[in-house]
N, C-alpha and C. Protein backbone atom coordinates (compact mmCIF):
# COMPACT_ATOMS: atom_id res chain seq x y z
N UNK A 1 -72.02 13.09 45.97
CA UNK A 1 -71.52 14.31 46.55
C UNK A 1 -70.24 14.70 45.82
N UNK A 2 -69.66 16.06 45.53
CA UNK A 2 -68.87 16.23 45.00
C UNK A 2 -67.46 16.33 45.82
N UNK A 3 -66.55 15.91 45.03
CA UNK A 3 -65.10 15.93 45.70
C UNK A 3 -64.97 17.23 47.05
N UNK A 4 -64.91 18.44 46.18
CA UNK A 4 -64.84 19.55 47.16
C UNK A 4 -65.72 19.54 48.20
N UNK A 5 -67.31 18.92 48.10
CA UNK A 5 -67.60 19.21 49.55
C UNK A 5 -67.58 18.36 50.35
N UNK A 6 -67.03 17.01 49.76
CA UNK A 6 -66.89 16.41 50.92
C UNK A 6 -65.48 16.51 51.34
N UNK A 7 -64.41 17.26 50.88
CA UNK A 7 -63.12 17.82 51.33
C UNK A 7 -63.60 18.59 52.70
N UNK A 8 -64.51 19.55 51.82
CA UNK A 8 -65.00 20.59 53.28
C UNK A 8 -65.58 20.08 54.67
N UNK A 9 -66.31 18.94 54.84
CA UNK A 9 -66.61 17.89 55.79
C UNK A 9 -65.66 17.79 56.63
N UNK A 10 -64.54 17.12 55.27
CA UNK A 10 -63.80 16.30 56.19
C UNK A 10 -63.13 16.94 56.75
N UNK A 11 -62.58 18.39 56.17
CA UNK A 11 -61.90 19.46 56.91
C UNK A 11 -62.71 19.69 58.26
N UNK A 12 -63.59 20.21 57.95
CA UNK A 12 -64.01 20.94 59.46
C UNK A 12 -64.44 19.78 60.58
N UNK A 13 -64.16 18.53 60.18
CA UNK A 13 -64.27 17.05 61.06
C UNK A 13 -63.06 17.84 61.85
N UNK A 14 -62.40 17.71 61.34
CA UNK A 14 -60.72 17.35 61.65
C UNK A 14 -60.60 18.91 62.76
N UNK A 15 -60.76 20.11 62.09
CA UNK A 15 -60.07 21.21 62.95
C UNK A 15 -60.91 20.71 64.50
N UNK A 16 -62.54 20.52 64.23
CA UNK A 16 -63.62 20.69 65.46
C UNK A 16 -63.02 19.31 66.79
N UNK A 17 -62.39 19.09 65.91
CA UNK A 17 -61.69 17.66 67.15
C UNK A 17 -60.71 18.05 67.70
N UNK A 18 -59.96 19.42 67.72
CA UNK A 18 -58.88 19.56 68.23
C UNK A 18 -59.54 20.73 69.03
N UNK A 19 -59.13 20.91 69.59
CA UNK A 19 -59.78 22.01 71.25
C UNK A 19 -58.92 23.09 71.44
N UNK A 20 -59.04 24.51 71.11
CA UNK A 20 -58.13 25.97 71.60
C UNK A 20 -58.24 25.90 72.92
N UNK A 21 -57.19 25.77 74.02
CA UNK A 21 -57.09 25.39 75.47
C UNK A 21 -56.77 26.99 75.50
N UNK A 22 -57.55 27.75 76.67
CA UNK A 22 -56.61 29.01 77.28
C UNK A 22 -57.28 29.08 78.52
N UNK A 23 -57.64 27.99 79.25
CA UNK A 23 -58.18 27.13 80.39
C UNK A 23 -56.94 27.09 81.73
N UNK A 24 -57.31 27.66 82.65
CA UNK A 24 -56.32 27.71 83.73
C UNK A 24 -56.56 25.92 84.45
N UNK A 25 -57.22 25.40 84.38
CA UNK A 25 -57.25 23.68 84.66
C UNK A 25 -57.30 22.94 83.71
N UNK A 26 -55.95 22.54 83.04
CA UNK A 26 -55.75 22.12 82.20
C UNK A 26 -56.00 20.43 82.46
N UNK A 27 -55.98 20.19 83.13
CA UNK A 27 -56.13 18.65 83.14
C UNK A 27 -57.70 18.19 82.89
N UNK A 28 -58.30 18.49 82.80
CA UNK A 28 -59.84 18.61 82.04
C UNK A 28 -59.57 18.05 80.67
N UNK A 29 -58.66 18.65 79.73
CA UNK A 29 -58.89 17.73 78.97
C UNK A 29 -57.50 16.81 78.25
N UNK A 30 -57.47 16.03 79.22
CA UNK A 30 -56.29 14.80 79.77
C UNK A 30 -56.40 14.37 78.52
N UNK A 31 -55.92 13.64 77.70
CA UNK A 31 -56.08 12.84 76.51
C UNK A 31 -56.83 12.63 75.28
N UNK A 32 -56.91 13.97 75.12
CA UNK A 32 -57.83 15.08 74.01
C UNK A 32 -56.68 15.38 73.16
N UNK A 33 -57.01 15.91 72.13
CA UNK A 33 -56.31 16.79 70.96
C UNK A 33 -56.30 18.01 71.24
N UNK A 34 -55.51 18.93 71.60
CA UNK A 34 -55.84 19.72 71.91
C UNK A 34 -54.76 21.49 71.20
N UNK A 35 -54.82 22.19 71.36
CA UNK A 35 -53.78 23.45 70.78
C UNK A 35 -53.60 24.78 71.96
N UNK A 36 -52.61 24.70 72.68
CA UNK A 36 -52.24 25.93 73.72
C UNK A 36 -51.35 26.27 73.35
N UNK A 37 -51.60 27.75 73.72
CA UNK A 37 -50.48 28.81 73.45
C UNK A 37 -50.51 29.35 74.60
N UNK A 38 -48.64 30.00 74.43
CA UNK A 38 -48.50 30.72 75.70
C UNK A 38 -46.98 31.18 75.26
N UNK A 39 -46.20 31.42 76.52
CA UNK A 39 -45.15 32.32 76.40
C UNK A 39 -44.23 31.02 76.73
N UNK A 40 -42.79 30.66 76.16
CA UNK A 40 -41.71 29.70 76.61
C UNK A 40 -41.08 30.48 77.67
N UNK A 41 -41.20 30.40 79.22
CA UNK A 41 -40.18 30.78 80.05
C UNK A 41 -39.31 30.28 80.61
N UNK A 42 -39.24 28.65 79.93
CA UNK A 42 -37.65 28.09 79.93
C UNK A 42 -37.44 27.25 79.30
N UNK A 43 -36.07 26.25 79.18
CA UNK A 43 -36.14 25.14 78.83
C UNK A 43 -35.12 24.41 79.24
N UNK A 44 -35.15 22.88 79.52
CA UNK A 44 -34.19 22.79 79.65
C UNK A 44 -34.02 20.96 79.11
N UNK A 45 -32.56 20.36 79.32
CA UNK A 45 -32.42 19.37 78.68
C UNK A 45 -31.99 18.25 79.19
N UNK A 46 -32.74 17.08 79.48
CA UNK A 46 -32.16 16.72 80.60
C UNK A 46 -31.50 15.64 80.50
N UNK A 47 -31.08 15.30 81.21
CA UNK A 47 -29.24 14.09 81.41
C UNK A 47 -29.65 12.94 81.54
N UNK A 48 -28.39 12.16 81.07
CA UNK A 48 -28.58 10.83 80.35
C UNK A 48 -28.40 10.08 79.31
N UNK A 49 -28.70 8.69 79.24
CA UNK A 49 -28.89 8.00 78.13
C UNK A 49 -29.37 8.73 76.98
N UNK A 50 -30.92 8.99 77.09
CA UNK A 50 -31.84 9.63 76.17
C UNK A 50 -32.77 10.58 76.82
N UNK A 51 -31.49 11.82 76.44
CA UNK A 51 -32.06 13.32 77.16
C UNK A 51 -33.43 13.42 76.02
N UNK A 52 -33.87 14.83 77.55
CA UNK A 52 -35.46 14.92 76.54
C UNK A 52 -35.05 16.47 76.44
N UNK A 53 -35.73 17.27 75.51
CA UNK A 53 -35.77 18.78 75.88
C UNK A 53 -37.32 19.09 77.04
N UNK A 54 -37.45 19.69 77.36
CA UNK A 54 -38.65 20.55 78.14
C UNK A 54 -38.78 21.93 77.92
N UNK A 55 -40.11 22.00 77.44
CA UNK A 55 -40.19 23.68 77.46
C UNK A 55 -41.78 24.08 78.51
N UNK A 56 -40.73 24.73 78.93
CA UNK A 56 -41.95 25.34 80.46
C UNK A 56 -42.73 26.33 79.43
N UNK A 57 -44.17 26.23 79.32
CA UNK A 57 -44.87 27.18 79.27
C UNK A 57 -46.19 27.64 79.91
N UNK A 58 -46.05 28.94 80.04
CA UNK A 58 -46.89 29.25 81.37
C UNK A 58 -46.48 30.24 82.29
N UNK A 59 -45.20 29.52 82.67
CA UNK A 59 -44.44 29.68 83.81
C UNK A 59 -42.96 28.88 83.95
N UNK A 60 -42.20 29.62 85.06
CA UNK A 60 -40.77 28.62 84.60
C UNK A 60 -41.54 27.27 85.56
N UNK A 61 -40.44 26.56 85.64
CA UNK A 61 -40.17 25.57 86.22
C UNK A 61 -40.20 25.67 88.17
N UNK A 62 -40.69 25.12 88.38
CA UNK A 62 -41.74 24.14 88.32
C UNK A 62 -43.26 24.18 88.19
N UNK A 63 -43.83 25.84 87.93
CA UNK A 63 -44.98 26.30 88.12
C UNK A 63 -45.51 26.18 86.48
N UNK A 64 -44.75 25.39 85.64
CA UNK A 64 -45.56 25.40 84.37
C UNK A 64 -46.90 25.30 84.18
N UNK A 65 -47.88 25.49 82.73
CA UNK A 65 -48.71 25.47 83.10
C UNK A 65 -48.91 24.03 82.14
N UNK A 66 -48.21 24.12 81.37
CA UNK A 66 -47.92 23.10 80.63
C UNK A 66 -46.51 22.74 80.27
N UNK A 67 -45.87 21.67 80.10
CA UNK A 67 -44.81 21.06 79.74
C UNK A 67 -44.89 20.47 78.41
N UNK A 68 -43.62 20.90 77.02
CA UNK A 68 -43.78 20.66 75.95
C UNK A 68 -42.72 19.42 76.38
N UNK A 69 -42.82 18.21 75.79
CA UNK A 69 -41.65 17.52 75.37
C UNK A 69 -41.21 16.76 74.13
N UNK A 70 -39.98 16.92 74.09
CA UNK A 70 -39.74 16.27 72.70
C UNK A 70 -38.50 15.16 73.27
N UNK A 71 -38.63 13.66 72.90
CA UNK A 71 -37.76 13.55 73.15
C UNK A 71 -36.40 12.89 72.36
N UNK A 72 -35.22 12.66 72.58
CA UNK A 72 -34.13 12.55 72.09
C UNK A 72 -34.14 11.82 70.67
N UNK A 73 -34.55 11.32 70.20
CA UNK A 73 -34.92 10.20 69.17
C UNK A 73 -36.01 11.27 67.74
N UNK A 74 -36.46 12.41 68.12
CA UNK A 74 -37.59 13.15 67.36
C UNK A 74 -36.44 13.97 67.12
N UNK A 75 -35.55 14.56 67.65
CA UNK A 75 -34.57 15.87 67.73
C UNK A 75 -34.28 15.89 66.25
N UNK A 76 -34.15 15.23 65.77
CA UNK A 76 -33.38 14.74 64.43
C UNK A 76 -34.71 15.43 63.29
N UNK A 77 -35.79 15.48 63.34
CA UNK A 77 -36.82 16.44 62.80
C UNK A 77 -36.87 17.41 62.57
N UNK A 78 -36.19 18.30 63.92
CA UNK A 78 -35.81 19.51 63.68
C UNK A 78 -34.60 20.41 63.12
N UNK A 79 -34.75 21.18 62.06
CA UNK A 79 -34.03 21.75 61.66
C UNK A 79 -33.47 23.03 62.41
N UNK A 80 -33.67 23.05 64.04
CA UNK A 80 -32.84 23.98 64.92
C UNK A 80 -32.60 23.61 65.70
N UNK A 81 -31.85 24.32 67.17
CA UNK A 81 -32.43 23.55 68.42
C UNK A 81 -33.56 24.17 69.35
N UNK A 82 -34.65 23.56 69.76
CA UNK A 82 -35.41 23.74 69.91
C UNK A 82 -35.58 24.43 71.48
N UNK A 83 -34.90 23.98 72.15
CA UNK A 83 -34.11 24.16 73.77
C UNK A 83 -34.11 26.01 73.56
N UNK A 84 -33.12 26.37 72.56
CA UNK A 84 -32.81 27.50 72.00
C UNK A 84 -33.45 28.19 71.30
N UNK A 85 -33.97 28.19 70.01
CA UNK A 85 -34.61 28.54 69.87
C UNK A 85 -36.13 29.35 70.13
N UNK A 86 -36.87 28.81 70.50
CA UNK A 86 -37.46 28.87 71.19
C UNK A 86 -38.32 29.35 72.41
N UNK A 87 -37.30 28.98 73.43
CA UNK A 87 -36.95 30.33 74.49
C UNK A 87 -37.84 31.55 74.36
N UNK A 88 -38.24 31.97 75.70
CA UNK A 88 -38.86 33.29 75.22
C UNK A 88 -39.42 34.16 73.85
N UNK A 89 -39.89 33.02 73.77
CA UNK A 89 -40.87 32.72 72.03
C UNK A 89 -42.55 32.67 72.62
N UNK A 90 -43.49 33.10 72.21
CA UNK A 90 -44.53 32.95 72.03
C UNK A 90 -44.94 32.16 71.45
N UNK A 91 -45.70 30.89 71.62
CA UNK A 91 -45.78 29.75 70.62
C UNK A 91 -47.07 28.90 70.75
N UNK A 92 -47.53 27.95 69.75
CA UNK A 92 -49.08 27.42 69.95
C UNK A 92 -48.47 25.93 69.82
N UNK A 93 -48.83 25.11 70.55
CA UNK A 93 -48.48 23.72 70.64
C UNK A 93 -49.26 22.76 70.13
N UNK A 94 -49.49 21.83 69.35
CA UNK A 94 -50.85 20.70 69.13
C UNK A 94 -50.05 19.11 69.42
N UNK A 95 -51.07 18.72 69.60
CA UNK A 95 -51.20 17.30 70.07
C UNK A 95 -51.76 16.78 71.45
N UNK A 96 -51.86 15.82 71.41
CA UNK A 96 -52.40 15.11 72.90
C UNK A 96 -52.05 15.52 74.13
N UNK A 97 -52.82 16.10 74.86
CA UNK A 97 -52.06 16.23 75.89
C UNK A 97 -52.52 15.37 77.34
N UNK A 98 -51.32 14.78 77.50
CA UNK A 98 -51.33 13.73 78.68
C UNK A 98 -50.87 14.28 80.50
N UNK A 99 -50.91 13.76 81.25
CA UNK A 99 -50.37 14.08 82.81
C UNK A 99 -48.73 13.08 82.90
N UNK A 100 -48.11 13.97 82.87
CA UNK A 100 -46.61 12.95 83.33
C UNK A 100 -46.43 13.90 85.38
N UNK A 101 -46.73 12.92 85.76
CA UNK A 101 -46.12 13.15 87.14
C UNK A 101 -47.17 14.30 87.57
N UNK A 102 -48.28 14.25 87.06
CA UNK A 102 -49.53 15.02 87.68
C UNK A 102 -49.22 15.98 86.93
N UNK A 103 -48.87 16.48 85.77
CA UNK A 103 -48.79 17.81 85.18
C UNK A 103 -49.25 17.86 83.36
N UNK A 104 -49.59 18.83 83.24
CA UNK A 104 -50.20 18.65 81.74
C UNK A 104 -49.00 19.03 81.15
N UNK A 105 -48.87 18.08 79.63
CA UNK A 105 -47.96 17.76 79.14
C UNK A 105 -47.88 17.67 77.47
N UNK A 106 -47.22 17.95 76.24
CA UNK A 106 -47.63 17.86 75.20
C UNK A 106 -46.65 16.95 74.42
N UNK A 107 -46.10 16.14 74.33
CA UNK A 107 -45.22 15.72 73.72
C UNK A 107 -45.09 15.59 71.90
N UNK A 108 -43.80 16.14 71.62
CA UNK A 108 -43.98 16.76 70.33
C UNK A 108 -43.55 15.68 69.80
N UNK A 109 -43.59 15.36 68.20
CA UNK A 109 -42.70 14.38 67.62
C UNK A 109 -41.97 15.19 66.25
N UNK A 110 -42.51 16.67 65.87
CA UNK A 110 -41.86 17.44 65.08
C UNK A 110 -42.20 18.64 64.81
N UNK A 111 -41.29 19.64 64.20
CA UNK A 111 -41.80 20.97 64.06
C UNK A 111 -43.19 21.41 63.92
N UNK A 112 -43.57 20.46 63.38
CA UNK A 112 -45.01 20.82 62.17
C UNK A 112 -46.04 21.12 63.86
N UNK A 113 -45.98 20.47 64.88
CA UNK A 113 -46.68 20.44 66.19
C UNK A 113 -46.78 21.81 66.82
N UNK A 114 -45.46 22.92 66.62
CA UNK A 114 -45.22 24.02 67.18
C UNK A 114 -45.54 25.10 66.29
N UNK A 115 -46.15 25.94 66.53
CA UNK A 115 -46.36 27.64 65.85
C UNK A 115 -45.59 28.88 66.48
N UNK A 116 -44.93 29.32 65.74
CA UNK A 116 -43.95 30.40 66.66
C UNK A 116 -44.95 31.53 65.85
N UNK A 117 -44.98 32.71 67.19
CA UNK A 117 -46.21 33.74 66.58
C UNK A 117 -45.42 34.79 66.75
């Protein structure tokens, strides 16, 4: 088989494993790969040892529909702040998304995870 088509394979392996969520029951797909977008209607940063950022999207706080997190130790990845930035940004999220405290959740580990549209 030649180089390029099995590039093309392996490409469309890879996108078909990750899932476009615009699903109002998000917990369906708990520990999937997954990519949601939506609107940032807050964020905030929270206290401590090893603060995390949170970005409500969806909805503010506490009605998110999803929760982005990044936490204190990844910050250093980003070349802004993300808390700020951000904000009332339109944006597409990837990675796993898990339940922290019964809520769907994305936890980032760097820019490359977020799409600002």
């Amino acid at each position: 088989m030649k180089p390029i088509v099995l590039l093309t394979f392996i490409l469309c392996g890879l996108t078909s494993a990750q899932e476009n969520l615009n699903e109002a029951d998000l917990t369906q797909y708990v520990d999937k790969q997954v990519r949601y977008c939506d609107y940032v209607y807050g964020s905030h940063v929270t206290k401590g040892e090893k603060p995390v950022i949170l970005l409500n999207l969806g909805a503010d706080y506490p009605d998110a529909k999803l929760v982005v997190a990044i936490f204190h130790d990844d910050w250093k990845n980003f070349d802004y702040q993300p808390e700020e930035f951000l904000k009332e940004k339109q944006i597409c999220v990837k990675g796993k998304l898990v339940l922290y405290k019964g809520k769907p959740e994305i936890i980032v580990k760097g820019p490359k995870q977020i799409e600002v549209r």
